[in-house]
Each structure stands twice: as C-alpha cells, then as structure tokens.
PDB file of N, CA and C in Angstrom:
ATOM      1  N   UNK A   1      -9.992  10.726 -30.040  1.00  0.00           N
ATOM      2  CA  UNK A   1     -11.087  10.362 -29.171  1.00  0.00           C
ATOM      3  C   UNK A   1     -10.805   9.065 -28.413  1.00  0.00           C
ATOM      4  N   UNK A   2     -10.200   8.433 -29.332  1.00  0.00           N
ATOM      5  CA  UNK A   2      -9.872   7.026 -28.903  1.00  0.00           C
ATOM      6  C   UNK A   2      -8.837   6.762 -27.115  1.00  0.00           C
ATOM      7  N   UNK A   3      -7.986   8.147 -27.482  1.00  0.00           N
ATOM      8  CA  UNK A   3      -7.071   7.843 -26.809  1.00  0.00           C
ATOM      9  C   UNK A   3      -7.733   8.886 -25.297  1.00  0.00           C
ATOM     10  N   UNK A   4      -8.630   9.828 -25.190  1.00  0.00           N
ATOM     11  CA  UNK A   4      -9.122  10.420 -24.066  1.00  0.00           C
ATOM     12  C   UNK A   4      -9.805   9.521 -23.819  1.00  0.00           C
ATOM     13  N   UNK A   5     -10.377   8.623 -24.224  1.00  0.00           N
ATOM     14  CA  UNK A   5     -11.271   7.223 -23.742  1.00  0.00           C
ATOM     15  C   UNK A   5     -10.330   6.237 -22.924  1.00  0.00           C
ATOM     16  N   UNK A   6      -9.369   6.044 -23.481  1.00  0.00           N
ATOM     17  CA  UNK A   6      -8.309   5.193 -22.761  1.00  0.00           C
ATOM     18  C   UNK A   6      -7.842   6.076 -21.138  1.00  0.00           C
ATOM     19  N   UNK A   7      -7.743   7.121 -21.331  1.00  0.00           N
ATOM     20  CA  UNK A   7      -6.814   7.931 -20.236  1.00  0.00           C
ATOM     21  C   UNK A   7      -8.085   7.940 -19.319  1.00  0.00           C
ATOM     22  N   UNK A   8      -9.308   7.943 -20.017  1.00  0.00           N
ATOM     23  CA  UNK A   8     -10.116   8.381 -18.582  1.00  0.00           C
ATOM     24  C   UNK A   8     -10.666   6.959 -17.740  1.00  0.00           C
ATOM     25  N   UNK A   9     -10.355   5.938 -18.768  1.00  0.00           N
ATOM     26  CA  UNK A   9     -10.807   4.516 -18.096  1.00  0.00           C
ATOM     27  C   UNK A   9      -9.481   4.528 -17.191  1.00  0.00           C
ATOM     28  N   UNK A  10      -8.554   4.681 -17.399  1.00  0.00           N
ATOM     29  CA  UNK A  10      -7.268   4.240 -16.849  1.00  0.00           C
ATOM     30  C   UNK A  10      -7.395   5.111 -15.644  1.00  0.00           C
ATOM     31  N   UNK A  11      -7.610   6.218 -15.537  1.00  0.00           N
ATOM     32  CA  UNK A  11      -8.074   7.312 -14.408  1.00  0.00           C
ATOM     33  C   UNK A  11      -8.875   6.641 -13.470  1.00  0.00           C
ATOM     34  N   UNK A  12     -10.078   6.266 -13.693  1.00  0.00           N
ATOM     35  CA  UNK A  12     -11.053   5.201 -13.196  1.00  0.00           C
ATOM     36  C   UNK A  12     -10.769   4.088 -12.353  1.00  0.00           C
ATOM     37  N   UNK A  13     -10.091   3.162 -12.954  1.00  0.00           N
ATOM     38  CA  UNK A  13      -9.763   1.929 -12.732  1.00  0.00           C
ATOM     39  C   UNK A  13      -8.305   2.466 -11.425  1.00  0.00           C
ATOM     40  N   UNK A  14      -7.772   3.518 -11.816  1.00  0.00           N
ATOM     41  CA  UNK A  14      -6.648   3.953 -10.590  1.00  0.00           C
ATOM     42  C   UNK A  14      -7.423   4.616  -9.514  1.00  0.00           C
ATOM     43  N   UNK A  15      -8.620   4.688  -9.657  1.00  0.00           N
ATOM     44  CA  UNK A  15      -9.122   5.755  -8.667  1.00  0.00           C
ATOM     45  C   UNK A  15     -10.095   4.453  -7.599  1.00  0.00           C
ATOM     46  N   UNK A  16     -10.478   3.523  -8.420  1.00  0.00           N
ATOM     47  CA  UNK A  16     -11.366   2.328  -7.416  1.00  0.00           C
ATOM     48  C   UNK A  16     -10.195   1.475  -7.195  1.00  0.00           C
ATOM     49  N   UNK A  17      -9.141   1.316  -7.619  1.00  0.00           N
ATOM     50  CA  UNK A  17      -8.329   0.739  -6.857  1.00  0.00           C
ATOM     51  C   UNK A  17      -7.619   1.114  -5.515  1.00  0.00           C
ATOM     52  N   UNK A  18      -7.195   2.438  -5.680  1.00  0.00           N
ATOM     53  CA  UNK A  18      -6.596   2.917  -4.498  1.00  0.00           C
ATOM     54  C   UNK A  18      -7.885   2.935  -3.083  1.00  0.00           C
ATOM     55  N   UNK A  19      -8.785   3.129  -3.843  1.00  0.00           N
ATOM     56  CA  UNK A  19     -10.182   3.683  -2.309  1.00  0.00           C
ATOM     57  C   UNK A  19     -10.210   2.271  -2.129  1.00  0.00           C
ATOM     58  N   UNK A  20     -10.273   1.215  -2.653  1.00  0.00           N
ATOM     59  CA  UNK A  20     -10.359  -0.461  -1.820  1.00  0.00           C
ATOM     60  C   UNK A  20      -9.246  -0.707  -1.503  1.00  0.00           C
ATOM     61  N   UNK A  21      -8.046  -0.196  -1.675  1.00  0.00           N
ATOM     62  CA  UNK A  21      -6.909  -0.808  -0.647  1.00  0.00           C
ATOM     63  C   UNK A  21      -6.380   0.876   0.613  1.00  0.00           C
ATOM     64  N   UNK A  22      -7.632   1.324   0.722  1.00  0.00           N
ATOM     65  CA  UNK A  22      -7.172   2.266   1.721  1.00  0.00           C
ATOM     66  C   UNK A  22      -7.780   2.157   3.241  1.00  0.00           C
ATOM     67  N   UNK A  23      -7.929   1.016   3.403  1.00  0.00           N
ATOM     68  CA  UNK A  23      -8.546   0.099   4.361  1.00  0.00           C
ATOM     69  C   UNK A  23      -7.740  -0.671   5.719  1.00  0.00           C
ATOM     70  N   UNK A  24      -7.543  -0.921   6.224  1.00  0.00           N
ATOM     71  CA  UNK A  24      -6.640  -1.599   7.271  1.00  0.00           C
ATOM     72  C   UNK A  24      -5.148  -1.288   7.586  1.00  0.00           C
ATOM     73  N   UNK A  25      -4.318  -2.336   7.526  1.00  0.00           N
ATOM     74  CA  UNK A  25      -2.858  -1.618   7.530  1.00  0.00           C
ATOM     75  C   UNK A  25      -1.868  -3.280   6.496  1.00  0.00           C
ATOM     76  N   UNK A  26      -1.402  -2.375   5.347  1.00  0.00           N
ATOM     77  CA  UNK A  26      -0.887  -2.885   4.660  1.00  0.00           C
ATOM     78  C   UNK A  26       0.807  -2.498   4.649  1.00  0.00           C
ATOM     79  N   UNK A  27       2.141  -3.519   4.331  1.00  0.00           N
ATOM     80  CA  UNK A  27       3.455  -3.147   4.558  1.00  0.00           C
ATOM     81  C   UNK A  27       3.615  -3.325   3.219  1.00  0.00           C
ATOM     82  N   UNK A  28       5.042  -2.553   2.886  1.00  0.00           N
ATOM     83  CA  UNK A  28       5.169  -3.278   1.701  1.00  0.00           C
ATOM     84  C   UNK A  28       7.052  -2.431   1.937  1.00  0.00           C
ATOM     85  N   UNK A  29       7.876  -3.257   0.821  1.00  0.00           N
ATOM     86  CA  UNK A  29       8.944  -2.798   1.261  1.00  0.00           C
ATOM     87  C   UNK A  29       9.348  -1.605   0.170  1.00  0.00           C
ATOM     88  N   UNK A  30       9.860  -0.462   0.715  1.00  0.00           N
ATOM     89  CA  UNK A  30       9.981   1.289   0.057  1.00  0.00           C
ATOM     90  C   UNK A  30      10.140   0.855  -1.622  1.00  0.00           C
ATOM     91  N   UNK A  31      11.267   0.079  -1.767  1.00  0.00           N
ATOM     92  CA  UNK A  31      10.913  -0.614  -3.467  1.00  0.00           C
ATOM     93  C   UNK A  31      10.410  -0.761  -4.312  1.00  0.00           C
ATOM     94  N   UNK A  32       8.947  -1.481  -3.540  1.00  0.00           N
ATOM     95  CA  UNK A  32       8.383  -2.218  -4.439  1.00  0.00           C
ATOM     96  C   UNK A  32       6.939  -0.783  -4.507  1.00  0.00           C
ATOM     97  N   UNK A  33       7.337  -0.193  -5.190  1.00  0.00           N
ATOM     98  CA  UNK A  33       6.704   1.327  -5.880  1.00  0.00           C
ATOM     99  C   UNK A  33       5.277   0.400  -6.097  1.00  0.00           C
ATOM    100  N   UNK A  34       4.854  -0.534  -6.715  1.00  0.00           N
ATOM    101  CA  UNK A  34       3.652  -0.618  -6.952  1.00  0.00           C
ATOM    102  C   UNK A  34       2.936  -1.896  -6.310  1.00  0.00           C
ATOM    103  N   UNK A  35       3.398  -1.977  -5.175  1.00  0.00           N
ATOM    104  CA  UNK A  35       2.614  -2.548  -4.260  1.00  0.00           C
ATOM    105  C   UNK A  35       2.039  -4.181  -4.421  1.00  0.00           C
ATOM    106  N   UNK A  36       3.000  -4.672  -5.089  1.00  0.00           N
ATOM    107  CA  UNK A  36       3.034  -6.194  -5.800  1.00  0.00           C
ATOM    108  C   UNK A  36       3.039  -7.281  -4.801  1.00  0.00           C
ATOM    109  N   UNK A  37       3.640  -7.110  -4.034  1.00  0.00           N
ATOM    110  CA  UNK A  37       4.151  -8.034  -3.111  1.00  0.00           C
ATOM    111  C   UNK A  37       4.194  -7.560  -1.835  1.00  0.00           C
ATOM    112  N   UNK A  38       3.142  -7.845  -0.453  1.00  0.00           N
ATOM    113  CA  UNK A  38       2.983  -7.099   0.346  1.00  0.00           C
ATOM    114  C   UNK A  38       4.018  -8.099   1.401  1.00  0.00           C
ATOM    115  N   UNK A  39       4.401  -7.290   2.367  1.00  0.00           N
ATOM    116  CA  UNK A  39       5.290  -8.198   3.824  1.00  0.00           C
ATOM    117  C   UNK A  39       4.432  -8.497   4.560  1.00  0.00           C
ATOM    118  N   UNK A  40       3.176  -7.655   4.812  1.00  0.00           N
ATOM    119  CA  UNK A  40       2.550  -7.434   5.589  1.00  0.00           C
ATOM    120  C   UNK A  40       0.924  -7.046   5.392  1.00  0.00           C
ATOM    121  N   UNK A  41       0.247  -7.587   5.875  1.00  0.00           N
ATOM    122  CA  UNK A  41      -1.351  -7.172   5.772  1.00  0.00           C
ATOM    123  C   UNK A  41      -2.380  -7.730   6.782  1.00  0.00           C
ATOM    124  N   UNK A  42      -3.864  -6.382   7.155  1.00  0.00           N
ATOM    125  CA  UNK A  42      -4.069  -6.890   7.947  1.00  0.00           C
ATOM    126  C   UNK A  42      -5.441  -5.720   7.728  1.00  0.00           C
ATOM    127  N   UNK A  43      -6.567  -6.115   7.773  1.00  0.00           N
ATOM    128  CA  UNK A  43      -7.697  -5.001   7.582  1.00  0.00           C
ATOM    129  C   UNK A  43      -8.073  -4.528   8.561  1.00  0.00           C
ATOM    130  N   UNK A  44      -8.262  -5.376   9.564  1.00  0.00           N
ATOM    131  CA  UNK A  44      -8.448  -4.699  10.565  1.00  0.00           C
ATOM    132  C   UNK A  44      -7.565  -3.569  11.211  1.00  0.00           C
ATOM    133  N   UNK A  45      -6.417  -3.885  11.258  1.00  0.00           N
ATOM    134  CA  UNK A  45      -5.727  -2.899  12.333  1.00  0.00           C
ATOM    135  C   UNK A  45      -5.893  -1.464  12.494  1.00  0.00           C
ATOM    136  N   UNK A  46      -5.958  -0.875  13.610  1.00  0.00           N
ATOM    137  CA  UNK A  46      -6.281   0.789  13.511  1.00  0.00           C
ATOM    138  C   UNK A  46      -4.170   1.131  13.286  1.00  0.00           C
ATOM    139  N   UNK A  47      -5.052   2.718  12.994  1.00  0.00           N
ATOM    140  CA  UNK A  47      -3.909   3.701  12.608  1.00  0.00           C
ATOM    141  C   UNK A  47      -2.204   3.178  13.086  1.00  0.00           C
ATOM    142  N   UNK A  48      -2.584   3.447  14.867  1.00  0.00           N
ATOM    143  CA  UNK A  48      -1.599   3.124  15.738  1.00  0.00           C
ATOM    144  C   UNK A  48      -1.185   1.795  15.817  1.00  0.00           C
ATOM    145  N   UNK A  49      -1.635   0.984  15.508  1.00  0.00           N
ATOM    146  CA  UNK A  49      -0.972  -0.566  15.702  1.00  0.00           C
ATOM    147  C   UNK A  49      -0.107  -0.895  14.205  1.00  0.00           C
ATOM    148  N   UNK A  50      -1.209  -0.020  13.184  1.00  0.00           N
ATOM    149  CA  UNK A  50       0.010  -0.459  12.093  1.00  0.00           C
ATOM    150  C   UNK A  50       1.178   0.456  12.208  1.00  0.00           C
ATOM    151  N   UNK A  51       1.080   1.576  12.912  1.00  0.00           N
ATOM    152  CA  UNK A  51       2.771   2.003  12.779  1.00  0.00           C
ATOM    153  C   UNK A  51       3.706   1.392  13.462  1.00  0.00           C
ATOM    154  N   UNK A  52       2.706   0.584  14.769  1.00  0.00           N
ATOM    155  CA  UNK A  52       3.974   0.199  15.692  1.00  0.00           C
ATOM    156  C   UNK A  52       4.311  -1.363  14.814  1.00  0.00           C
ATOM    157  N   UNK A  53       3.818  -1.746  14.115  1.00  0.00           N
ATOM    158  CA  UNK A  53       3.927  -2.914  13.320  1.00  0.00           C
ATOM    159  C   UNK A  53       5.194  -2.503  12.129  1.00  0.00           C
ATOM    160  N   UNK A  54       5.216  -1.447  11.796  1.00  0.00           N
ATOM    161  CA  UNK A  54       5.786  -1.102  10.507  1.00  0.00           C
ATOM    162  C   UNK A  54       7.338  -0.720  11.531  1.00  0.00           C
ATOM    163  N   UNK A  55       7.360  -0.349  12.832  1.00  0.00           N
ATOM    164  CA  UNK A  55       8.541  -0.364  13.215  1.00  0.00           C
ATOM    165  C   UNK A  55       9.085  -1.904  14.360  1.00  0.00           C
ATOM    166  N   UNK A  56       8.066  -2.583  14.330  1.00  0.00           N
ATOM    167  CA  UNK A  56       8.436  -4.123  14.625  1.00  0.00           C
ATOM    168  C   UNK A  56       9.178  -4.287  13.474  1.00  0.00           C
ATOM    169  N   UNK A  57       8.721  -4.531  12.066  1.00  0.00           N
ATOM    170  CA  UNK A  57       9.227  -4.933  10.883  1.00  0.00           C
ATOM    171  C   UNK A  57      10.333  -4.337  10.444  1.00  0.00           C
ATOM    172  N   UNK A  58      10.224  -2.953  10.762  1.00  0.00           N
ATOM    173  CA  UNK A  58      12.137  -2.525  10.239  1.00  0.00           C
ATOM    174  C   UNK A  58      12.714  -2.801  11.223  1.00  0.00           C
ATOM    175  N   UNK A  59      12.293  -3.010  12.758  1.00  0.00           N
ATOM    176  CA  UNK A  59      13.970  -3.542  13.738  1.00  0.00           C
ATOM    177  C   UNK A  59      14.349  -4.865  13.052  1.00  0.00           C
ATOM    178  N   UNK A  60      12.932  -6.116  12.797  1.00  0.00           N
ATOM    179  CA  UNK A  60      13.757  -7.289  12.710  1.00  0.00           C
ATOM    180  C   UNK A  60      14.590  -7.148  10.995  1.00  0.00           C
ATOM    181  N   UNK A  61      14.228  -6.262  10.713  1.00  0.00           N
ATOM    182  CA  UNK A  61      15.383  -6.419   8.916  1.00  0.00           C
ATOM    183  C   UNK A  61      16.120  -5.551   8.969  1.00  0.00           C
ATOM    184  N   UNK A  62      16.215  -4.769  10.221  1.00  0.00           N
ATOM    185  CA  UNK A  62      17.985  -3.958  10.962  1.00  0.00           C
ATOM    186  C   UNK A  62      17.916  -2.846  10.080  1.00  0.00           C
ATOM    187  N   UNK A  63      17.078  -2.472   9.283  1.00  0.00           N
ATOM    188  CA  UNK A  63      16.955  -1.173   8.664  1.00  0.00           C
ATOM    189  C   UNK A  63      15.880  -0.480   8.328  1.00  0.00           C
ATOM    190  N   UNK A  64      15.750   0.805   8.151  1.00  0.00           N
ATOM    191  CA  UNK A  64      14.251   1.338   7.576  1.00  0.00           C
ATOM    192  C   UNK A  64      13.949   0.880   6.077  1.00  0.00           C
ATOM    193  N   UNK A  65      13.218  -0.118   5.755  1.00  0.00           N
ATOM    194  CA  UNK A  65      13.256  -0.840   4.513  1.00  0.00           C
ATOM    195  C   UNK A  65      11.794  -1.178   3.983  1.00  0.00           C
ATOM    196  N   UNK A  66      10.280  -0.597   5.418  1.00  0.00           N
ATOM    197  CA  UNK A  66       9.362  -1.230   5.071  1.00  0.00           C
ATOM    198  C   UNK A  66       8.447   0.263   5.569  1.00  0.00           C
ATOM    199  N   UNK A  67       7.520   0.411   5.052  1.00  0.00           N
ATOM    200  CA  UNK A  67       6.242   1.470   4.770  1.00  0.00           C
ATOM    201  C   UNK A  67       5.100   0.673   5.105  1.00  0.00           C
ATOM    202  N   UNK A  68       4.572   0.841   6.276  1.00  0.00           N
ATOM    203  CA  UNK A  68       3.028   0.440   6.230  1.00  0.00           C
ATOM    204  C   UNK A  68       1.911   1.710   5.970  1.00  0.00           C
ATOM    205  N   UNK A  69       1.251   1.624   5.306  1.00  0.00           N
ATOM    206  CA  UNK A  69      -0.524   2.652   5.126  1.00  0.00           C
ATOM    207  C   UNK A  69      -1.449   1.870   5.844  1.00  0.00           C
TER     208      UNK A  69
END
C-alpha cells in the first residue's frame, strides 16, 4: 500500500510540474535530460520566436546542441 502511495504522489508532483513549465519558451541543451540548467528562458515568447531563438542559439555554439519548448 505503502508503495502505490508513493508512485501515485510521484505521478502527481510530475504531472503539476510539467503543466507550470509548459508556458513561454524555455532552451536547454539536448543533455541536460532533466532540465536543470536552462541557456535560455523567457515566458512570454510565442511559438515562432522561440524557434527562431533556439536556431539563433545553435548557430552561435556552431552546432545543433540546444532544444527550446
């Protein structure tokens, strides 16, 4: 019992985290899998400005190295 209590808080706590950072336009580099350390952030920006941002950011580091959402 103990441990379906744990899995479903942990479910929870992954599910209000992701819906508050699905908001603006955030970079982060392909790496860093859990989103620790951002290059880049910005709440406002629409769709289109963060992609053209996410390919500002890979010309100046000369490679495809950065993911904006």
């Amino acid at each position: 019992m103990k441990k379906v209590l744990v899995i479903f808080a942990s479910v929870a706590l992954l599910a209000a985290i992701s819906t508050s950072c699905g908001k603006g336009c955030h970079c982060y580099y392909k790496t860093d899998l859990y989103h620790v350390a951002p290059v880049f952030e910005d709440e406002t920006m629409s769709k289109d400005d963060c992609s053209a941002k996410e390919a500002e950011l890979n010309e100046a580091e000369g490679m495809n190295m950065i993911k904006c959402k």
